[in-house]
Protein backbone atom coordinates (compact mmCIF):
# COMPACT_ATOMS: atom_id res chain seq x y z
CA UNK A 1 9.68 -20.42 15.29
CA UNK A 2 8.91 -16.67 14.85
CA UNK A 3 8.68 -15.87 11.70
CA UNK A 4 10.76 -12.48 10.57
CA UNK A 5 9.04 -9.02 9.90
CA UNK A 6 9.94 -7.89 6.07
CA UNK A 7 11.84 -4.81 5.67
CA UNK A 8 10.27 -2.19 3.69
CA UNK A 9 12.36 -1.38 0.37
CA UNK A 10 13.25 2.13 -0.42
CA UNK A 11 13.21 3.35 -3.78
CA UNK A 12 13.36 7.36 -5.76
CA UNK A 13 11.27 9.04 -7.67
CA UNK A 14 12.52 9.61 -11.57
CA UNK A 15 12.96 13.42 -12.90
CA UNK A 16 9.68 12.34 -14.79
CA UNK A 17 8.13 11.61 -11.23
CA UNK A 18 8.16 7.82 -11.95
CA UNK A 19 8.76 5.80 -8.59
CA UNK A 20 10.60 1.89 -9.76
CA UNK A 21 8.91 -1.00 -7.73
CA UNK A 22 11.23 -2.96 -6.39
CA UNK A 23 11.90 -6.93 -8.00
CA UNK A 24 10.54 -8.69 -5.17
CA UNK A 25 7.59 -7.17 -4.51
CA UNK A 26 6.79 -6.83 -8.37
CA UNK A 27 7.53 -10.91 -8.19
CA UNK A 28 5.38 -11.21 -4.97
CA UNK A 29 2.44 -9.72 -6.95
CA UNK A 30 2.64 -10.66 -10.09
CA UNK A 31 2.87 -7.11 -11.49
CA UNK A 32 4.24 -6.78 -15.15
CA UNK A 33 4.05 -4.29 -17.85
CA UNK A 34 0.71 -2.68 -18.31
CA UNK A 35 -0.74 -3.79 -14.61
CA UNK A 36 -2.89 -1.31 -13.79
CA UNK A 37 -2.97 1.05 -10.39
CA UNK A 38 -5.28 2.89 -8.44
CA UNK A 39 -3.35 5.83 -6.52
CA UNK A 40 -4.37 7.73 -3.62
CA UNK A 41 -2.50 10.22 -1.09
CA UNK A 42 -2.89 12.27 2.29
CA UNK A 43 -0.28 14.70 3.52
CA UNK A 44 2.79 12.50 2.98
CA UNK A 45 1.40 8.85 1.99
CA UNK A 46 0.94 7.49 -0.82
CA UNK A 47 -1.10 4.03 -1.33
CA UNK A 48 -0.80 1.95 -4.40
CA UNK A 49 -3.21 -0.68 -5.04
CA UNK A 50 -3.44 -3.29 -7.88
CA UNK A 51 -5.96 -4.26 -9.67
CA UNK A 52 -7.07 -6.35 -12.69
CA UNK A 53 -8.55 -4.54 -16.22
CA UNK A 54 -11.69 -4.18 -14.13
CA UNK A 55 -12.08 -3.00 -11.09
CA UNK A 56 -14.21 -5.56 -8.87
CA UNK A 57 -16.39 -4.84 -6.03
CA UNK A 58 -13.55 -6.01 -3.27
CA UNK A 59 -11.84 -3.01 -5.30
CA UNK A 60 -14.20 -0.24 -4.85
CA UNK A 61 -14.38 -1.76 -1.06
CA UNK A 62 -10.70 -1.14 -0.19
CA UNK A 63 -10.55 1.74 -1.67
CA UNK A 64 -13.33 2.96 0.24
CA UNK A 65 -11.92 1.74 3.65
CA UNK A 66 -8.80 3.31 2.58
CA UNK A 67 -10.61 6.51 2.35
CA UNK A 68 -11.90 5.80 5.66
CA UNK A 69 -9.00 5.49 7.24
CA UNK A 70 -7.66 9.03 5.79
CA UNK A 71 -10.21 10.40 7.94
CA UNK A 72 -9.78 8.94 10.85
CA UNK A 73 -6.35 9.85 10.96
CA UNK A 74 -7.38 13.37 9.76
CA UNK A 75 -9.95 13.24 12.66
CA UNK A 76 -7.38 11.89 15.33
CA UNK A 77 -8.95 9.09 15.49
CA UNK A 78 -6.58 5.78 15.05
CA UNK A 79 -3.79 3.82 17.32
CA UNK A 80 -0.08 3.89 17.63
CA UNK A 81 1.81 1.20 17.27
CA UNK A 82 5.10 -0.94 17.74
CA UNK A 83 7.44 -1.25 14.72
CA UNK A 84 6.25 -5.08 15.25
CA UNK A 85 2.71 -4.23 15.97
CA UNK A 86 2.26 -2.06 12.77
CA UNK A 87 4.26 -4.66 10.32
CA UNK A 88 1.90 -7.84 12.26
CA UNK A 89 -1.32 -5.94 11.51
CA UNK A 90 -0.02 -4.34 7.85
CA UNK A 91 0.40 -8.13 7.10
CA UNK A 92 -3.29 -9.09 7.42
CA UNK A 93 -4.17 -6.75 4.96
């Protein structure tokens, strides 16, 4: 059985430029009051990632692949994809 393809969930931005996270993905990852965020952007993403109180090596590794991957895209260098394609490969992450 193939197994469905989550929708993303849309959400606004707050007059005091807060964005709400939406209950099942604050569920899926156990984030509560206090959990802590690093934030990056490029032209019109933005990338959330969670981490603990302190930031662990895996950390400072995604972030740096992340910043990677801003320049490849930057540089023209990356793939298009399906609807289905990108959600498959956004899952292994």
């Amino acid at each position: 059985m193939k197994k469905e393809l989550e929708t993303p969930e849309l959400t606004r931005v707050s007059s005091k430029g807060q964005i709400v996270i939406p209950t099942s993905i604050r569920k899926k990852l156990s984030v509560k009051k206090g959990s802590v965020f690093a934030v990056t952007a490029k032209k019109d993403i933005i990338v959330l990632k969670k981490l603990d109180m302190k930031m662990k090596s895996e950390d400072l590794k995604i972030l740096k692949l992340i910043e990677e991957a801003w320049e490849d895209i930057e540089k023209g260098r990356y793939k298009v994809y399906s609807r289905e394609a990108f959600f498959k490969e956004l899952k292994k992450w």
